[in-house]
PDB file of N, CA and C in Angstrom:
ATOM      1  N   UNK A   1     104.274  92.079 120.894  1.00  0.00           N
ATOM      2  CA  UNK A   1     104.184  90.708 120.396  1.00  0.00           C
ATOM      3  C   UNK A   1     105.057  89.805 121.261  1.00  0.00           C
ATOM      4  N   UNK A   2     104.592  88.992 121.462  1.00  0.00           N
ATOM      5  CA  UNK A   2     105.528  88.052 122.664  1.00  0.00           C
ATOM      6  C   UNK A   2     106.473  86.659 121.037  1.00  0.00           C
ATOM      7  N   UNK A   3     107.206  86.206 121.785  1.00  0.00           N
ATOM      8  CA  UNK A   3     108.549  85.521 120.996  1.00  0.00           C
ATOM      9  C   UNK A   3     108.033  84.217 120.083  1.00  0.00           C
ATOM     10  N   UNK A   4     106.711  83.680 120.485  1.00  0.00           N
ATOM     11  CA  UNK A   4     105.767  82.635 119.869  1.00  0.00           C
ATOM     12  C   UNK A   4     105.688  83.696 118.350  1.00  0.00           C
ATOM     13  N   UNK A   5     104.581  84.485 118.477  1.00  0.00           N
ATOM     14  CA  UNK A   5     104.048  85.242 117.348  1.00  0.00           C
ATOM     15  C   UNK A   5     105.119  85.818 116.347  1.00  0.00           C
ATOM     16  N   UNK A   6     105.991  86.523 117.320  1.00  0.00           N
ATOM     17  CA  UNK A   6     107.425  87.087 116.667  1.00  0.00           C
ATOM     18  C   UNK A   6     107.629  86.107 115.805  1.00  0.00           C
ATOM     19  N   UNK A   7     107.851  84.934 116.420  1.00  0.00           N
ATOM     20  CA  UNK A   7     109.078  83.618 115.322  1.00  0.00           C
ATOM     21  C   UNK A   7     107.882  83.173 114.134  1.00  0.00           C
ATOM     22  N   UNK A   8     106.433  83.447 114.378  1.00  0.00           N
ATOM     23  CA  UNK A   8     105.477  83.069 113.105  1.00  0.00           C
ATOM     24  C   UNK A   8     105.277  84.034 112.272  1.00  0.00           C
ATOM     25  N   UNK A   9     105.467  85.410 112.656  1.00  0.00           N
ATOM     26  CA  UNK A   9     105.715  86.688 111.665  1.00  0.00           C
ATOM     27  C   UNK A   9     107.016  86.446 110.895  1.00  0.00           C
ATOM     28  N   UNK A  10     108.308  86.151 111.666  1.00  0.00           N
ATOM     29  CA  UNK A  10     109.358  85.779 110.826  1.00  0.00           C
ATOM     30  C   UNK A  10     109.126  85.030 109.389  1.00  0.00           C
ATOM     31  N   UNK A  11     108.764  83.969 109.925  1.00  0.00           N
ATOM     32  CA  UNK A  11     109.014  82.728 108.711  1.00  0.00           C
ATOM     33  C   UNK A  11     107.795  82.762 107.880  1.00  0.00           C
ATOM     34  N   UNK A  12     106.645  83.666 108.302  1.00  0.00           N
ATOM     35  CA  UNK A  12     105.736  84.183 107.262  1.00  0.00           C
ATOM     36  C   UNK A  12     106.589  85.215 106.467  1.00  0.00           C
ATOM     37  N   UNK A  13     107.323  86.261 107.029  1.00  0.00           N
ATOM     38  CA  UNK A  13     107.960  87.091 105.899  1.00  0.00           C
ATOM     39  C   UNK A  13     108.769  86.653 104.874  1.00  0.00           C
ATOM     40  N   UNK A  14     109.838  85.625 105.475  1.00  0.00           N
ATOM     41  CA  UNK A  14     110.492  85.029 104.779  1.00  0.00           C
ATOM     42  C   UNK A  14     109.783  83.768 103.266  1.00  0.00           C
ATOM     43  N   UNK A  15     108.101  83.546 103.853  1.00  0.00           N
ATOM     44  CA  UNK A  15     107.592  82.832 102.636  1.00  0.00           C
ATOM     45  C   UNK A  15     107.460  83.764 102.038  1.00  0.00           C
ATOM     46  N   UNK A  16     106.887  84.630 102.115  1.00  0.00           N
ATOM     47  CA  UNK A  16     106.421  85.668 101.330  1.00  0.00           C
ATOM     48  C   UNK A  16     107.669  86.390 100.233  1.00  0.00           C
ATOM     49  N   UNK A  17     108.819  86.101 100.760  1.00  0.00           N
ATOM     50  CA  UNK A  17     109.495  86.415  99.983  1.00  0.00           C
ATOM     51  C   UNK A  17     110.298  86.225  99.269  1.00  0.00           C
ATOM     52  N   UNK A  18     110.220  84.263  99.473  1.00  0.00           N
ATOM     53  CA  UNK A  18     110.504  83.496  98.762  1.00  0.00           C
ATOM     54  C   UNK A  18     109.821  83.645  97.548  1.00  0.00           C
ATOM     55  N   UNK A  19     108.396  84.392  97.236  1.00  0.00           N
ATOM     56  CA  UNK A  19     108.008  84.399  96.010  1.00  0.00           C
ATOM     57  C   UNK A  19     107.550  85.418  95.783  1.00  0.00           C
ATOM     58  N   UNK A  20     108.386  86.401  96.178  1.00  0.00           N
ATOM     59  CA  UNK A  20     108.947  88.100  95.638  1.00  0.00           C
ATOM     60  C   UNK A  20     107.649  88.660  96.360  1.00  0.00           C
ATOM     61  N   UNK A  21     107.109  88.256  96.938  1.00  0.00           N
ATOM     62  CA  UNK A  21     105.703  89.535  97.564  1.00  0.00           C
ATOM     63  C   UNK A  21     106.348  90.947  97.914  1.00  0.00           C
ATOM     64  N   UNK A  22     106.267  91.614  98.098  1.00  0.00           N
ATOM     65  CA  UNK A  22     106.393  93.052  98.153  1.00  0.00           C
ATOM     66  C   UNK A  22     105.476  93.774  99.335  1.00  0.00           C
ATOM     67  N   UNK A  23     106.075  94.940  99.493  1.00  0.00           N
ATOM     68  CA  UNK A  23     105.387  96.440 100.439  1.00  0.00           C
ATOM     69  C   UNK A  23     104.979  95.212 101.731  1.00  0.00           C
ATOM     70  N   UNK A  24     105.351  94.427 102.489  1.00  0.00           N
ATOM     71  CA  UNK A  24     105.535  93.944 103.463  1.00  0.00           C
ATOM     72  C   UNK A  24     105.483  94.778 104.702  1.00  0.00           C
ATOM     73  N   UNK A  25     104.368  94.467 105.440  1.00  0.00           N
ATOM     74  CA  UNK A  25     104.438  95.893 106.411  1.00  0.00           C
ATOM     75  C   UNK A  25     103.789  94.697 107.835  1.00  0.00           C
ATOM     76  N   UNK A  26     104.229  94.675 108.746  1.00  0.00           N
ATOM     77  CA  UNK A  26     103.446  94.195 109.980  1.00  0.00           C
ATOM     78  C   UNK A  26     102.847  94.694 111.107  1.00  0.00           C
ATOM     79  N   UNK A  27     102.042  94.689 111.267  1.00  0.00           N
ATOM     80  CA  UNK A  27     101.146  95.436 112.032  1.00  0.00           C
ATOM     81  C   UNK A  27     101.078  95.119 113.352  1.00  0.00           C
ATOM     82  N   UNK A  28     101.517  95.805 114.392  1.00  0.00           N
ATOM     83  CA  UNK A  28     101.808  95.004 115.575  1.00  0.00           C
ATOM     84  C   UNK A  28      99.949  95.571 116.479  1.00  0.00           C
ATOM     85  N   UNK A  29      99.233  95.093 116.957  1.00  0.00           N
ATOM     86  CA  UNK A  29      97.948  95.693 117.262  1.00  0.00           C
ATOM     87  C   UNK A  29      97.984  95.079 118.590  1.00  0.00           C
ATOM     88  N   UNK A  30      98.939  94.510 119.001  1.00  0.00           N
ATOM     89  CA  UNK A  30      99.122  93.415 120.372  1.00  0.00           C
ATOM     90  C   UNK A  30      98.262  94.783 121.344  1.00  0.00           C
ATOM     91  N   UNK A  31      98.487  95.935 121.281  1.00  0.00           N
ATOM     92  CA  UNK A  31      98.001  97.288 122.174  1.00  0.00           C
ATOM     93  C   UNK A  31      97.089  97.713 121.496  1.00  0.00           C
ATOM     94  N   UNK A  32      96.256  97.553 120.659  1.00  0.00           N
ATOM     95  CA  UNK A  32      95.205  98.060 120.372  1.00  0.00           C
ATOM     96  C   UNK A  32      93.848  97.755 120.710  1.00  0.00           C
ATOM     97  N   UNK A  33      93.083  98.442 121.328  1.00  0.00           N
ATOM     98  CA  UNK A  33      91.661  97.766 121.884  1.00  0.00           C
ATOM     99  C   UNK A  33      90.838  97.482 120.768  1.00  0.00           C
ATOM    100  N   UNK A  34      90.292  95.939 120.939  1.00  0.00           N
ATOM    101  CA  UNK A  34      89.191  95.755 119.849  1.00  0.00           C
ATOM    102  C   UNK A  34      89.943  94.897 118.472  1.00  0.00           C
ATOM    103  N   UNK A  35      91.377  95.016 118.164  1.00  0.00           N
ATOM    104  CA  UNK A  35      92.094  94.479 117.900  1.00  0.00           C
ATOM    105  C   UNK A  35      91.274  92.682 117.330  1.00  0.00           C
ATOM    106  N   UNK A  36      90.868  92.368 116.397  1.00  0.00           N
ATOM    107  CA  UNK A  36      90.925  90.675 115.936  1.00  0.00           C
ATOM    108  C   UNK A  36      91.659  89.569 115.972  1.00  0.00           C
ATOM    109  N   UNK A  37      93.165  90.145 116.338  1.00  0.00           N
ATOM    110  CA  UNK A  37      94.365  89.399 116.274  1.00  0.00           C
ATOM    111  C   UNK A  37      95.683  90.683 117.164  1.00  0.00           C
ATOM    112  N   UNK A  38      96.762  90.102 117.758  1.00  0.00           N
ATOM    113  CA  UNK A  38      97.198  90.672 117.876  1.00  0.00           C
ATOM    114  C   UNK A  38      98.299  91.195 117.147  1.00  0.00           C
ATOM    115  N   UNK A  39      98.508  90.743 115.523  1.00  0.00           N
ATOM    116  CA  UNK A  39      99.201  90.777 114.625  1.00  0.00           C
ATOM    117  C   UNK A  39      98.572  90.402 113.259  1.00  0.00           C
ATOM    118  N   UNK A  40      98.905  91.590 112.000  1.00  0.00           N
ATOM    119  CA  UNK A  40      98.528  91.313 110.473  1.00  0.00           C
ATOM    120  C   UNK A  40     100.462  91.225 109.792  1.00  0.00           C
ATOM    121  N   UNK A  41     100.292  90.781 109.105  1.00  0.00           N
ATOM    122  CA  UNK A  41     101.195  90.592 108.091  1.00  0.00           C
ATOM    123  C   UNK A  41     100.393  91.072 106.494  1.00  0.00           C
ATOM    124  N   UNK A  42     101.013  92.273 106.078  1.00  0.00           N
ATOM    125  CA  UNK A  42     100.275  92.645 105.005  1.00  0.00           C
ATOM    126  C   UNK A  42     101.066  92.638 103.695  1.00  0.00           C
ATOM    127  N   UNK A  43     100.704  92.277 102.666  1.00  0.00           N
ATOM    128  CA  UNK A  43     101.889  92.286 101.372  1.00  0.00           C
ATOM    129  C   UNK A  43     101.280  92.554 100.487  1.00  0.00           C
ATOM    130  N   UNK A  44     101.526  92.477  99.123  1.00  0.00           N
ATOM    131  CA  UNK A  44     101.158  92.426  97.535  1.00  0.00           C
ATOM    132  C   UNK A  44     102.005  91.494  96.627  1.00  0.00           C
ATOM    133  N   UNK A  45     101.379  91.490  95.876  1.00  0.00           N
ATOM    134  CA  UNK A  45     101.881  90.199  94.675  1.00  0.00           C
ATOM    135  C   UNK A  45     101.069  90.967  93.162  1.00  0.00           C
ATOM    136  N   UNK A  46     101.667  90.672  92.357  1.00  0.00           N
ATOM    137  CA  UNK A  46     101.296  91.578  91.162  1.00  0.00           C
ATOM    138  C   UNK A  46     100.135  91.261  90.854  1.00  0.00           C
ATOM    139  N   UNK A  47      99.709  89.612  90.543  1.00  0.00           N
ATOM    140  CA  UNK A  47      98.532  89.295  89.869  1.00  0.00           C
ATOM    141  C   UNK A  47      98.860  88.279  90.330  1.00  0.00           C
ATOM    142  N   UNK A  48      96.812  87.620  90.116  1.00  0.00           N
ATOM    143  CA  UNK A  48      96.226  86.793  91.253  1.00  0.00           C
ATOM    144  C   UNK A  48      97.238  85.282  91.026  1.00  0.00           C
ATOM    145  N   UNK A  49      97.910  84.883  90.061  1.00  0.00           N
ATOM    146  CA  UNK A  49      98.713  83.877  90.392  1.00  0.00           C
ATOM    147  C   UNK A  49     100.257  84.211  90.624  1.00  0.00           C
ATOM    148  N   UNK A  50     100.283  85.091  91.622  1.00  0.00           N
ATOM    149  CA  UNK A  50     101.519  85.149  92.526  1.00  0.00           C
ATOM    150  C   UNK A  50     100.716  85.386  93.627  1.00  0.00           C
ATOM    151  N   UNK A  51      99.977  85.844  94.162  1.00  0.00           N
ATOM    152  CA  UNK A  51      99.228  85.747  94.763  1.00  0.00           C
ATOM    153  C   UNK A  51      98.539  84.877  96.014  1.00  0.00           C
ATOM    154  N   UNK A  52      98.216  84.058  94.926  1.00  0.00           N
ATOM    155  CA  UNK A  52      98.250  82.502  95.504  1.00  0.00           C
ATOM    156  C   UNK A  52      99.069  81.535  95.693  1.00  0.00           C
ATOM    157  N   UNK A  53     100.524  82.253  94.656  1.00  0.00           N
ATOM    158  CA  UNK A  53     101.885  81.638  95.106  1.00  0.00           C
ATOM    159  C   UNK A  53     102.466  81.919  96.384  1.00  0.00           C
ATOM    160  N   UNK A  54     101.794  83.080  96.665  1.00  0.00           N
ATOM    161  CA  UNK A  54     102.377  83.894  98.327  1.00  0.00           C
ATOM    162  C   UNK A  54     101.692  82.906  99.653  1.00  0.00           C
ATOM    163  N   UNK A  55     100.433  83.047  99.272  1.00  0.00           N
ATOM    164  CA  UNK A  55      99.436  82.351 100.467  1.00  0.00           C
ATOM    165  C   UNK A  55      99.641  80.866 100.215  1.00  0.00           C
ATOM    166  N   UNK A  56     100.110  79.976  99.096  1.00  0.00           N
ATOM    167  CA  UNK A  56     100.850  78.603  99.602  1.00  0.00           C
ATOM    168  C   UNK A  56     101.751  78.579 100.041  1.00  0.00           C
ATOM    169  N   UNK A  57     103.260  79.552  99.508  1.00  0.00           N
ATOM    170  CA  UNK A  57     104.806  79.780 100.365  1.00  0.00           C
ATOM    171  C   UNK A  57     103.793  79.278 102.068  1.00  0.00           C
ATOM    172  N   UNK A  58     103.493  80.411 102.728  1.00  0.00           N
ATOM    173  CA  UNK A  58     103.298  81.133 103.850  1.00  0.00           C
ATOM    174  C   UNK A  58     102.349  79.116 104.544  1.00  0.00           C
ATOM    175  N   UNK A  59     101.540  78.642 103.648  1.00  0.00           N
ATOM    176  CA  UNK A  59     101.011  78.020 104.054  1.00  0.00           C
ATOM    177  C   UNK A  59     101.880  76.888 104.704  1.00  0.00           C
ATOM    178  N   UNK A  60     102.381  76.502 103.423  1.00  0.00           N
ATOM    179  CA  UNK A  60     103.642  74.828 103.161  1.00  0.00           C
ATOM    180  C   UNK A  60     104.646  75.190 104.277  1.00  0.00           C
ATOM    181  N   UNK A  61     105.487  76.739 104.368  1.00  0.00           N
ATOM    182  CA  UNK A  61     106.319  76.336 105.315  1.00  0.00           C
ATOM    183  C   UNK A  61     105.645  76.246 106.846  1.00  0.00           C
ATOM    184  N   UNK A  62     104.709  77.536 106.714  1.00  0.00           N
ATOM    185  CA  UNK A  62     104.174  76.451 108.180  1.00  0.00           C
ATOM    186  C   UNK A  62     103.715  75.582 108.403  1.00  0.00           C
ATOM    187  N   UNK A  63     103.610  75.015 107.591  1.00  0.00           N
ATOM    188  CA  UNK A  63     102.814  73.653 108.137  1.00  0.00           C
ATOM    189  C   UNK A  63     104.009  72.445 108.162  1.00  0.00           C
ATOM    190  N   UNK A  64     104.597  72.712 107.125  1.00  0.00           N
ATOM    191  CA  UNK A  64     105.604  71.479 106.900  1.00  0.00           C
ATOM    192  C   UNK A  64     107.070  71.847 108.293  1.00  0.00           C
ATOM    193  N   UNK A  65     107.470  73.471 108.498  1.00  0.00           N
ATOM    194  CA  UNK A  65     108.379  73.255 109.815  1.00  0.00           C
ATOM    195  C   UNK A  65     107.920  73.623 110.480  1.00  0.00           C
ATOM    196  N   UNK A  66     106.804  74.158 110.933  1.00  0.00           N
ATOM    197  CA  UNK A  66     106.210  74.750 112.345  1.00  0.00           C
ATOM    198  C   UNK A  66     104.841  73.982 112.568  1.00  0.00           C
ATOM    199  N   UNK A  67     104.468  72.575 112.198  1.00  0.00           N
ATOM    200  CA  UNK A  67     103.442  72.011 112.492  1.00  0.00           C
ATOM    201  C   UNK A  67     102.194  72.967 112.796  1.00  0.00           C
ATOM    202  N   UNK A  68     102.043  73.783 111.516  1.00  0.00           N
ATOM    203  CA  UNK A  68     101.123  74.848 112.135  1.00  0.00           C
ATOM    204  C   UNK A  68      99.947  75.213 111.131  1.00  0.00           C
ATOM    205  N   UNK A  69      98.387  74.872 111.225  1.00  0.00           N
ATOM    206  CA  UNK A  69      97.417  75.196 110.020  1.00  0.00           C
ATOM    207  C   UNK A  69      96.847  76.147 110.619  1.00  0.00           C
ATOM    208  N   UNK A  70      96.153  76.750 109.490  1.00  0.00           N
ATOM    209  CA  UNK A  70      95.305  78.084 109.558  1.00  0.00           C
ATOM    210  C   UNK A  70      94.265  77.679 110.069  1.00  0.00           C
ATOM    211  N   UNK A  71      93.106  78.477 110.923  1.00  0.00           N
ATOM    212  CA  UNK A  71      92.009  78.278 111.152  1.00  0.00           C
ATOM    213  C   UNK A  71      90.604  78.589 109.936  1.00  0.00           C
ATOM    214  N   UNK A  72      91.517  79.191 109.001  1.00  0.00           N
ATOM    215  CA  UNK A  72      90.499  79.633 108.317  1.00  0.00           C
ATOM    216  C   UNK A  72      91.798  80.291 106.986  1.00  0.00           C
ATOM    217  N   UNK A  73      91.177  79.952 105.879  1.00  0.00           N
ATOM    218  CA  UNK A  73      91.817  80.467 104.359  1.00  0.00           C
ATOM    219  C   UNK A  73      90.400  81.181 104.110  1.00  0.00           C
ATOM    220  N   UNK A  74      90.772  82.220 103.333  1.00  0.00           N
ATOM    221  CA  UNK A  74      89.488  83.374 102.607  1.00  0.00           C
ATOM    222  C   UNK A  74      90.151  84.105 100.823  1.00  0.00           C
ATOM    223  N   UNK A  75      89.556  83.851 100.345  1.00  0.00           N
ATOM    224  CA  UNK A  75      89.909  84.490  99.020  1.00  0.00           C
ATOM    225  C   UNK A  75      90.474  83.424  97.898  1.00  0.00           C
ATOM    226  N   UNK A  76      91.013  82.421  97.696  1.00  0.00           N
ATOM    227  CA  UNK A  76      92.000  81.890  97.096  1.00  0.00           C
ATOM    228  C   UNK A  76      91.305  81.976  95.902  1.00  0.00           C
ATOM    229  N   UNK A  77      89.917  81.707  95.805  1.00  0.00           N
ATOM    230  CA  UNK A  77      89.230  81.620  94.712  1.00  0.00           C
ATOM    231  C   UNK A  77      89.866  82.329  93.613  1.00  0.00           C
ATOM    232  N   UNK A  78      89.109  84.098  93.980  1.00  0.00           N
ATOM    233  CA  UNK A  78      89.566  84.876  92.915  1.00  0.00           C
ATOM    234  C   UNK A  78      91.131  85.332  93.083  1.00  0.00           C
ATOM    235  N   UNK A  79      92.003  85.106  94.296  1.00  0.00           N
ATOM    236  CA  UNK A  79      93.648  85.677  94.313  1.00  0.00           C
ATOM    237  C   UNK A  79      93.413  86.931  94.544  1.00  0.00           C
ATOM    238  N   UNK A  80      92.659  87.798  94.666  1.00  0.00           N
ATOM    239  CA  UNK A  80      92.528  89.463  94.415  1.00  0.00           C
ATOM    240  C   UNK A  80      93.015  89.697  96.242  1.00  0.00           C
ATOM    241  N   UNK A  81      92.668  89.396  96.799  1.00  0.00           N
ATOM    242  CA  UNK A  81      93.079  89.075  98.421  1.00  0.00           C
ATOM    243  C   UNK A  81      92.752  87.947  99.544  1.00  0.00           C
ATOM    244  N   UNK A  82      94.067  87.463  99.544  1.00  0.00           N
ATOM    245  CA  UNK A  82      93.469  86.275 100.016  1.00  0.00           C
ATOM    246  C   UNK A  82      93.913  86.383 101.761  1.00  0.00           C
ATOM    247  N   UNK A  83      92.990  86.355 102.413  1.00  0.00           N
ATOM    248  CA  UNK A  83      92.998  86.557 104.073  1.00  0.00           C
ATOM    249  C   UNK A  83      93.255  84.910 104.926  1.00  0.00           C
ATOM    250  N   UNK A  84      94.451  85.012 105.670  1.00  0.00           N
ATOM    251  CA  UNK A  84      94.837  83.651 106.353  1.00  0.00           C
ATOM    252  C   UNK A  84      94.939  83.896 107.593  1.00  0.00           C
ATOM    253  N   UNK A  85      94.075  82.901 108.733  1.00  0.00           N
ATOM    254  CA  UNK A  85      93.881  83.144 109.682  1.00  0.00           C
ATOM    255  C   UNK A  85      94.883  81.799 110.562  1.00  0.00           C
ATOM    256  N   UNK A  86      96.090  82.847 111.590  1.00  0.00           N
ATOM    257  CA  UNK A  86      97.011  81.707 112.402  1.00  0.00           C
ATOM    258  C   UNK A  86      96.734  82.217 113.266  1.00  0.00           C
ATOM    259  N   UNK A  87      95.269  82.797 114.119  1.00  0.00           N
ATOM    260  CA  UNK A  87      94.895  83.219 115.264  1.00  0.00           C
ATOM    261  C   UNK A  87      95.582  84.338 115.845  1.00  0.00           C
ATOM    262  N   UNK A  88      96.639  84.306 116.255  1.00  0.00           N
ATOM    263  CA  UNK A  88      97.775  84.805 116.779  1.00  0.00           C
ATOM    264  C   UNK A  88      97.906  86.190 115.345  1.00  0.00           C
ATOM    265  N   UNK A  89      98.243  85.553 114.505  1.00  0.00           N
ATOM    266  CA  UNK A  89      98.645  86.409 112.737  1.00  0.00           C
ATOM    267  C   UNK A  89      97.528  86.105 111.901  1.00  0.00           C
ATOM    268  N   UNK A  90      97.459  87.452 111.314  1.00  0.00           N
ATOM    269  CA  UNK A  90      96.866  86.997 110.088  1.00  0.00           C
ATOM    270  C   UNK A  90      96.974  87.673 109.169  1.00  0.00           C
ATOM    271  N   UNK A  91      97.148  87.064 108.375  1.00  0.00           N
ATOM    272  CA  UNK A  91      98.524  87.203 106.888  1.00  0.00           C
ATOM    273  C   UNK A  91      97.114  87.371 105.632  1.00  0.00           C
ATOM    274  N   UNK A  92      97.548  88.891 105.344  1.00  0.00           N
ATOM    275  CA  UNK A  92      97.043  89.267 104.300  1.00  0.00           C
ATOM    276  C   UNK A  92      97.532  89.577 103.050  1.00  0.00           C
ATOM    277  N   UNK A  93      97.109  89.120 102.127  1.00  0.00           N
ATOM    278  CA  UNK A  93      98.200  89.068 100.573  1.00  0.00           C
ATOM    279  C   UNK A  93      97.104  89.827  99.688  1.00  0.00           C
ATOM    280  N   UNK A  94      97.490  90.978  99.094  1.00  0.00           N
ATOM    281  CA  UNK A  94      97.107  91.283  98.098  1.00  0.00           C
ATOM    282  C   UNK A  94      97.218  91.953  96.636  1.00  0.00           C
ATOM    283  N   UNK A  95      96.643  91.965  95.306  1.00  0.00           N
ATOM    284  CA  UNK A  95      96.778  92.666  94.501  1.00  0.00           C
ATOM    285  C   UNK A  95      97.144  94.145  94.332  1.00  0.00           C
ATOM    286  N   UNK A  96      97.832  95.163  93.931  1.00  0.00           N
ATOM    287  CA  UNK A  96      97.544  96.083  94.078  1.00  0.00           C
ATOM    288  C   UNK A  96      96.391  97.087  94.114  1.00  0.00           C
ATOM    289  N   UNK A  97      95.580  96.629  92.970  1.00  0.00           N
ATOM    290  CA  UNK A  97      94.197  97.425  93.712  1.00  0.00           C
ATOM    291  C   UNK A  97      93.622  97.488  94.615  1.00  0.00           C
ATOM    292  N   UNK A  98      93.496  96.161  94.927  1.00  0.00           N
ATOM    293  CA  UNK A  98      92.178  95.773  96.215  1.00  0.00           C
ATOM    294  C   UNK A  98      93.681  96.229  97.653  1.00  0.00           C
ATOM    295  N   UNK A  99      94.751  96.155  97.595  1.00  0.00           N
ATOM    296  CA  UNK A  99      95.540  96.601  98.538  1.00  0.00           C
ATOM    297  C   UNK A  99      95.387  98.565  98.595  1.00  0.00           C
ATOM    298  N   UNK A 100      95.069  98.637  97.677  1.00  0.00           N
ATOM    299  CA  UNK A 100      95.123  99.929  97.723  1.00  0.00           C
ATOM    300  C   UNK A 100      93.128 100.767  98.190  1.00  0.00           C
ATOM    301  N   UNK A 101      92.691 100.307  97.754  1.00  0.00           N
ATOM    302  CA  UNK A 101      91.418  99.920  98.041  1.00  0.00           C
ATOM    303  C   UNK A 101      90.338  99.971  99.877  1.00  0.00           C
ATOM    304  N   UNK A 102      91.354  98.677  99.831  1.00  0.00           N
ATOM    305  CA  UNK A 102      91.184  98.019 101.251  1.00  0.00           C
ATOM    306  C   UNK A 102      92.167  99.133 102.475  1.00  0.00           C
ATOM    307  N   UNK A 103      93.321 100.032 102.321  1.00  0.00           N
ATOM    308  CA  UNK A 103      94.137 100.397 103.121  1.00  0.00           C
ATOM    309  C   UNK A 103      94.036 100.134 104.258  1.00  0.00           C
ATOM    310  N   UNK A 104      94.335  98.654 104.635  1.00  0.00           N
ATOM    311  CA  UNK A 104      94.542  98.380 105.737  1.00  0.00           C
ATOM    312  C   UNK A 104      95.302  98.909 106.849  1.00  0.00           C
ATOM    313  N   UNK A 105      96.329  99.447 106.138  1.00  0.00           N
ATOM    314  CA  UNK A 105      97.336  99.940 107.311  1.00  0.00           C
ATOM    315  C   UNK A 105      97.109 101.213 108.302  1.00  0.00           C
ATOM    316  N   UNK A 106      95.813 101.961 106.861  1.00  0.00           N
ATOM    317  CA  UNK A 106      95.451 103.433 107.704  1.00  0.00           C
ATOM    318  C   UNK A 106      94.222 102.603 108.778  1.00  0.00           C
ATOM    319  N   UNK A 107      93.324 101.479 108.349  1.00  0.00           N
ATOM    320  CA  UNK A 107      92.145 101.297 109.066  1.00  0.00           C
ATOM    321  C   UNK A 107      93.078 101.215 110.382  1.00  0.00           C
ATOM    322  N   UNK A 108      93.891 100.557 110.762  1.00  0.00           N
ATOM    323  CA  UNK A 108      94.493 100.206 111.929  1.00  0.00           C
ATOM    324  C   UNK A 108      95.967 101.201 112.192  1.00  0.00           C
ATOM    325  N   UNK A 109      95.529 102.155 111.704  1.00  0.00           N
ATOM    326  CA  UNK A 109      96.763 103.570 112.325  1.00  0.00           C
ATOM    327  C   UNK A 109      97.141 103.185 113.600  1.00  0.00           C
ATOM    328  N   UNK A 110      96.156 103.226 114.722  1.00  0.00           N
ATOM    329  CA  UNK A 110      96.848 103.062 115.937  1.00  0.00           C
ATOM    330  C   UNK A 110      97.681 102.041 115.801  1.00  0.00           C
ATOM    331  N   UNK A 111      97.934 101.029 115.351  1.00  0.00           N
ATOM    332  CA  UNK A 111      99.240  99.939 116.013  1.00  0.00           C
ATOM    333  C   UNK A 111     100.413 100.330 114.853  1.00  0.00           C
ATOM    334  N   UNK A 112     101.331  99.883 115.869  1.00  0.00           N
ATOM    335  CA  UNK A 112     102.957  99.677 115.759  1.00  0.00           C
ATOM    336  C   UNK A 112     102.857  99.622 113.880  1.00  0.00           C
ATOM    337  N   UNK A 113     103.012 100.095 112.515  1.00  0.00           N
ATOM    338  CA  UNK A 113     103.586  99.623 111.842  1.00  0.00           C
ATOM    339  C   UNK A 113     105.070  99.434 111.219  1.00  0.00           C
ATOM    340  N   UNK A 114     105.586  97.928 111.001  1.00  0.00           N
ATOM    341  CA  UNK A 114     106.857  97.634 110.833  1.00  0.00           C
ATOM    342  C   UNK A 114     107.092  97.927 109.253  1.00  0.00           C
ATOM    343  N   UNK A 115     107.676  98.448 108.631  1.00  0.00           N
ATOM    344  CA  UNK A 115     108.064  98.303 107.066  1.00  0.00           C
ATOM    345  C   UNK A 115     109.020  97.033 106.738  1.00  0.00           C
ATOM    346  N   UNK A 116     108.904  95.963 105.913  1.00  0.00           N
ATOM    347  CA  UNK A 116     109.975  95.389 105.549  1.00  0.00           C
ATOM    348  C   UNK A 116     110.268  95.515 104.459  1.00  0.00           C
ATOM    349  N   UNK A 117     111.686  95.990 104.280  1.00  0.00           N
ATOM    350  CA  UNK A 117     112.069  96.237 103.019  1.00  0.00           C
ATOM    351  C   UNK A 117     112.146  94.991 101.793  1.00  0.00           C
ATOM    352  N   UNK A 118     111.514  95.719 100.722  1.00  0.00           N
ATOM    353  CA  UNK A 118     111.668  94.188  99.675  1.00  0.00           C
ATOM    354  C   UNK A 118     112.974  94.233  99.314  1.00  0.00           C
ATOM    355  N   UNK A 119     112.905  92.576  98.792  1.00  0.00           N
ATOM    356  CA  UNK A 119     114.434  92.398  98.412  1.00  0.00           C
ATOM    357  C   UNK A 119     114.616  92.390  97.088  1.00  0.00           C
ATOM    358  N   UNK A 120     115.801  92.263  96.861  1.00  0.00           N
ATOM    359  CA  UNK A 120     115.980  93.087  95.275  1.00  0.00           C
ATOM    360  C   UNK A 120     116.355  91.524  93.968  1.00  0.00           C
TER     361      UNK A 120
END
C-alpha cells in the first residue's frame, strides 16, 4: 500500500471505531492479481442501525477532513452489508451473519491480512 491509501485506511479505522465496529481486519491485495482495489477494510456492527452508524462515521470524516467522496455507496438500504467504494479502499461493514456468510477474508486468502484489535 503506498502512504496516500495507508493514511485513508487509517482514518477509516479510526471511524469505524468511533462507533464500536468490531473484528476490523484490512486486507492489503496491493499484490494480488485480479485484485478490484488494492485495499478492503472489513468490520461488523451488531445490527443494521450501527451499521449504518459505521458507513456514515467512515463517510462524514472523509469527506468533512480529507475532502474525499465515495464513488459508489451499496447496501444502506437494508444495513445487512453495506459496501463503500474510495477506489483506492473499499470499506466493507457488516452484520454478523452476512459477515460470516460472505467470508471475505478467506475469498481473498492470498493478500496481506492486518487484524485490528477492537477497543474495549
Amino acid at each position: 500500500m503506498n502512504a496516500e491509501t495507508e493514511k485513508l485506511v487509517s482514518i477509516i479505522v479510526d471511524a469505524i471505531q468511533d462507533k464500536k465496529g468490531t473484528g476490523i481486519v484490512v486486507a492489503d491485495l496491493s499484490t494480488v492479481d485480479g485484485a478490484v482495489c488494492p485495499c478492503f477494510v472489513i468490520c461488523q456492527g451488531n445490527t443494521p442501525i450501527q451499521v449504518e452508524a459505521i458507513a456514515r462515521s467512515v463517510g462524514d470524516r472523509l469527506r468533512e477532513g480529507e475532502h474525499v467522496k465515495p464513488i459508489a455507496v451499496e447496501g444502506l438500504r437494508n444495513a445487512r452489508w453495506v459496501a463503500i467504494d474510495y477506489v483506492d479502499v473499499m470499506v466493507h461493514i457488516f452484520v454478523p451473519a452476512e459477515r460470516a456468510f460472505y467470508n471475505l477474508e478467506n475469498l481473498w486468502a492470498d493478500a496481506q491480512l492486518i487484524q485490528v484489535p477492537d477497543l474495549d
